[in-house]
C-alpha atoms as a PDB file:
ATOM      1  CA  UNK A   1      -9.140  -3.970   8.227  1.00  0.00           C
ATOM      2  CA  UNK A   2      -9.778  -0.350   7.274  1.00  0.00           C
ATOM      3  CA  UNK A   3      -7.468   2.457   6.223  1.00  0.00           C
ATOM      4  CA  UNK A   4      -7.738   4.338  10.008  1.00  0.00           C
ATOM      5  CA  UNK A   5      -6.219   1.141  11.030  1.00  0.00           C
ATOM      6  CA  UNK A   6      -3.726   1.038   8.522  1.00  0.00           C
ATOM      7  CA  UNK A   7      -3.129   4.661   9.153  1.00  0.00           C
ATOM      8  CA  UNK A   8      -2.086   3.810  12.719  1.00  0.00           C
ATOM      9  CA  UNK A   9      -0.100   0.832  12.192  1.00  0.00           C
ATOM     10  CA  UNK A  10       2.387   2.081   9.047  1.00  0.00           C
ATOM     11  CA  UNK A  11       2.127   5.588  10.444  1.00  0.00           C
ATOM     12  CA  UNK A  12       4.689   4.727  13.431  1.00  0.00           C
ATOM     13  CA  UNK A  13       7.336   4.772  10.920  1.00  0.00           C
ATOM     14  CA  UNK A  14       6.887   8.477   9.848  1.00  0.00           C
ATOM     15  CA  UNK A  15       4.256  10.994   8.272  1.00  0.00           C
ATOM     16  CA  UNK A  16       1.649   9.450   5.803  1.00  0.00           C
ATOM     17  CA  UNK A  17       0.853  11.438   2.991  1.00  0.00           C
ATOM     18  CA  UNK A  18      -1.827   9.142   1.844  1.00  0.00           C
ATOM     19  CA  UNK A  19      -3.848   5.310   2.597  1.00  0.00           C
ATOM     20  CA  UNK A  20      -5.821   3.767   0.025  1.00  0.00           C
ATOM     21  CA  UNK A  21      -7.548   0.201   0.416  1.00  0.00           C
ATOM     22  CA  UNK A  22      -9.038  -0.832  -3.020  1.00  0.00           C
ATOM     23  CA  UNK A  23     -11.745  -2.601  -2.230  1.00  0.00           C
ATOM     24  CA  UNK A  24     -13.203  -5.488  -4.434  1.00  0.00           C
ATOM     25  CA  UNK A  25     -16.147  -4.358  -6.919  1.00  0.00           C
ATOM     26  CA  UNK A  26     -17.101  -7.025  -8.370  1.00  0.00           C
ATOM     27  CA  UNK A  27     -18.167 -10.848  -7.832  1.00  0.00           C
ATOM     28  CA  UNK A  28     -14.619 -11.781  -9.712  1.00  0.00           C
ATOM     29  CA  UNK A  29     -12.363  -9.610  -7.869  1.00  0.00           C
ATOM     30  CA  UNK A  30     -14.249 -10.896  -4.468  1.00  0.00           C
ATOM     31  CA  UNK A  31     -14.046 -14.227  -5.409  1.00  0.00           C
ATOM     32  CA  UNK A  32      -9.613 -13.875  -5.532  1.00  0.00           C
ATOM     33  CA  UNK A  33      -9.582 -13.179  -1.933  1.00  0.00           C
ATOM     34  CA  UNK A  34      -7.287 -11.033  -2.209  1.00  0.00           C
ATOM     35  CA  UNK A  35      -6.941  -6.946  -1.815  1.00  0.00           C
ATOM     36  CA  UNK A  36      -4.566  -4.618  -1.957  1.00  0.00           C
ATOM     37  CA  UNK A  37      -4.096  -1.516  -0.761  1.00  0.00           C
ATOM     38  CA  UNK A  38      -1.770   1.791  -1.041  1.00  0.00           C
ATOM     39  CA  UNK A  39       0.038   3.647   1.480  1.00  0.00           C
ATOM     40  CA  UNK A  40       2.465   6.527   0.358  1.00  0.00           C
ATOM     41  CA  UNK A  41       4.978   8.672   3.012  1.00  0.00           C
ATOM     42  CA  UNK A  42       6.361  11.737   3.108  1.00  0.00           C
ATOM     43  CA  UNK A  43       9.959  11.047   3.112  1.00  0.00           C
ATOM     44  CA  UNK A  44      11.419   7.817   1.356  1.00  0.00           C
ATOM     45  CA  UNK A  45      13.430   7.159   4.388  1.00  0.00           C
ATOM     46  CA  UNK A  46      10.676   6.658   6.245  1.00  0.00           C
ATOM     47  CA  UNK A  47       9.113   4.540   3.628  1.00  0.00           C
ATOM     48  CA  UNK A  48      11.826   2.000   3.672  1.00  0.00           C
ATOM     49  CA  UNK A  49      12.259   1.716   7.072  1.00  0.00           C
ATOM     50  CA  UNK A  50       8.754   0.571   7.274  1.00  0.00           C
ATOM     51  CA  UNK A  51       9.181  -1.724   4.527  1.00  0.00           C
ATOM     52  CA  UNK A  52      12.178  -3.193   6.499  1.00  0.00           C
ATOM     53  CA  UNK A  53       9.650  -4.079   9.310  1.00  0.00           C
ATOM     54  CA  UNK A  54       6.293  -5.045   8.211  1.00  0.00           C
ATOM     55  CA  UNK A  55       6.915  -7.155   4.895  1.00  0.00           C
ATOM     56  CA  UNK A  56       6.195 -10.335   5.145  1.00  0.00           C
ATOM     57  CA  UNK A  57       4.334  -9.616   8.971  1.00  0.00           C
ATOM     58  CA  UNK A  58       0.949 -10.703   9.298  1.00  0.00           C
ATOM     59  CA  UNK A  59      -1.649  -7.735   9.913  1.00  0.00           C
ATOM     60  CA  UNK A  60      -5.518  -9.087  11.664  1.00  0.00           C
ATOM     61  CA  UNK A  61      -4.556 -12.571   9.880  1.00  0.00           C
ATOM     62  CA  UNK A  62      -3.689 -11.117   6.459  1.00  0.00           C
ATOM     63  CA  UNK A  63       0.339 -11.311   4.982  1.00  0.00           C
ATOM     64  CA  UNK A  64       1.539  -8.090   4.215  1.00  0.00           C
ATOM     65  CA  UNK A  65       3.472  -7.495   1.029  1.00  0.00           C
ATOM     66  CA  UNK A  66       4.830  -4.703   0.715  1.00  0.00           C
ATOM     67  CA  UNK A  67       6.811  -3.463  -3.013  1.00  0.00           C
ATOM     68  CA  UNK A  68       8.020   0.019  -4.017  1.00  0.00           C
ATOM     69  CA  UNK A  69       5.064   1.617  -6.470  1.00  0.00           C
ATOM     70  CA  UNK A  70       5.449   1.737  -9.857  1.00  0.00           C
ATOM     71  CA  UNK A  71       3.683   4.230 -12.957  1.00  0.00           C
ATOM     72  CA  UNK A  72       1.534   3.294 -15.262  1.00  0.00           C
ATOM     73  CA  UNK A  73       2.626   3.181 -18.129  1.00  0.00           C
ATOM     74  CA  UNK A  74       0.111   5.809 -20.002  1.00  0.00           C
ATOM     75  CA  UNK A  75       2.152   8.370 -17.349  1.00  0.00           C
ATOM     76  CA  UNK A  76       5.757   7.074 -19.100  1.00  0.00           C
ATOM     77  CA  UNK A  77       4.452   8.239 -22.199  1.00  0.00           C
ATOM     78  CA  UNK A  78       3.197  11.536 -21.117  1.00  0.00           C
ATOM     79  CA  UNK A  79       6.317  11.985 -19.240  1.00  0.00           C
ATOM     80  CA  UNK A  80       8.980  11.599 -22.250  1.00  0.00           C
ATOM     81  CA  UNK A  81       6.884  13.776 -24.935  1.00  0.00           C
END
Protein backbone atom coordinates (compact mmCIF):
# COMPACT_ATOMS: atom_id res chain seq x y z
CA UNK A 1 0.00 0.00 0.00
CA UNK A 2 1.30 3.48 -0.78
CA UNK A 3 -0.30 6.90 -0.61
CA UNK A 4 -0.75 7.10 -4.82
CA UNK A 5 -2.86 4.16 -4.12
CA UNK A 6 -4.65 5.56 -1.41
CA UNK A 7 -4.92 8.71 -3.38
CA UNK A 8 -6.92 6.81 -6.02
CA UNK A 9 -9.07 4.76 -3.95
CA UNK A 10 -10.52 7.62 -1.23
CA UNK A 11 -10.18 10.18 -3.99
CA UNK A 12 -13.49 8.82 -5.84
CA UNK A 13 -15.40 10.39 -3.15
CA UNK A 14 -14.24 14.03 -3.83
CA UNK A 15 -11.01 16.33 -3.95
CA UNK A 16 -8.08 15.32 -1.56
CA UNK A 17 -6.37 18.00 -0.03
CA UNK A 18 -3.79 15.80 1.48
CA UNK A 19 -2.52 11.63 2.06
CA UNK A 20 -0.18 10.79 4.65
CA UNK A 21 0.94 7.07 5.49
CA UNK A 22 3.10 7.12 8.72
CA UNK A 23 5.28 4.65 8.28
CA UNK A 24 6.87 2.58 11.19
CA UNK A 25 10.45 3.90 12.41
CA UNK A 26 11.40 1.85 14.66
CA UNK A 27 11.81 -2.02 15.59
CA UNK A 28 8.76 -1.38 18.28
CA UNK A 29 6.40 0.36 16.13
CA UNK A 30 7.20 -2.50 13.31
CA UNK A 31 6.83 -5.09 15.58
CA UNK A 32 2.64 -3.77 16.32
CA UNK A 33 1.81 -4.51 12.83
CA UNK A 34 -0.06 -1.98 12.58
CA UNK A 35 0.02 1.62 10.58
CA UNK A 36 -1.94 4.28 10.15
CA UNK A 37 -2.30 6.72 7.87
CA UNK A 38 -4.05 10.30 7.14
CA UNK A 39 -6.18 11.40 4.44
CA UNK A 40 -7.87 14.94 4.66
CA UNK A 41 -10.68 16.40 1.84
CA UNK A 42 -11.65 19.42 0.71
CA UNK A 43 -15.19 19.57 1.63
CA UNK A 44 -16.56 17.65 4.81
CA UNK A 45 -19.33 16.34 2.74
CA UNK A 46 -17.21 14.59 0.81
CA UNK A 47 -15.32 13.34 3.75
CA UNK A 48 -18.25 11.62 5.26
CA UNK A 49 -19.55 10.17 2.42
CA UNK A 50 -16.38 8.31 2.10
CA UNK A 51 -16.39 7.38 5.59
CA UNK A 52 -19.95 5.95 4.98
CA UNK A 53 -18.33 3.54 2.40
CA UNK A 54 -14.95 2.37 3.19
CA UNK A 55 -14.99 1.87 7.14
CA UNK A 56 -14.75 -1.24 8.12
CA UNK A 57 -13.83 -2.45 4.08
CA UNK A 58 -10.80 -4.29 3.65
CA UNK A 59 -8.08 -2.41 1.40
CA UNK A 60 -4.97 -5.13 -0.28
CA UNK A 61 -5.89 -7.38 2.94
CA UNK A 62 -5.69 -4.58 5.53
CA UNK A 63 -9.21 -3.32 7.64
CA UNK A 64 -9.77 0.13 7.18
CA UNK A 65 -10.76 2.29 10.11
CA UNK A 66 -11.64 5.21 9.46
CA UNK A 67 -12.45 8.17 12.61
CA UNK A 68 -12.93 11.95 12.26
CA UNK A 69 -9.28 13.68 13.25
CA UNK A 70 -8.79 15.16 16.29
CA UNK A 71 -6.01 18.20 17.69
CA UNK A 72 -3.49 17.77 19.76
CA UNK A 73 -3.84 19.00 22.55
CA UNK A 74 -0.63 21.53 22.67
CA UNK A 75 -2.93 23.26 19.60
CA UNK A 76 -6.12 23.54 22.34
CA UNK A 77 -3.95 25.49 24.38
CA UNK A 78 -2.60 27.77 21.81
CA UNK A 79 -6.01 28.13 20.50
CA UNK A 80 -7.86 29.51 23.82
CA UNK A 81 -4.91 32.03 24.92
Amino acid sequence: MNEPSIMELFGRYGPLASVKIMYPRSEEEKSRGTNCGFVAYMSRKDAERAMHELNGSQLDSISVRMSWGRRKFNQKIKNKK
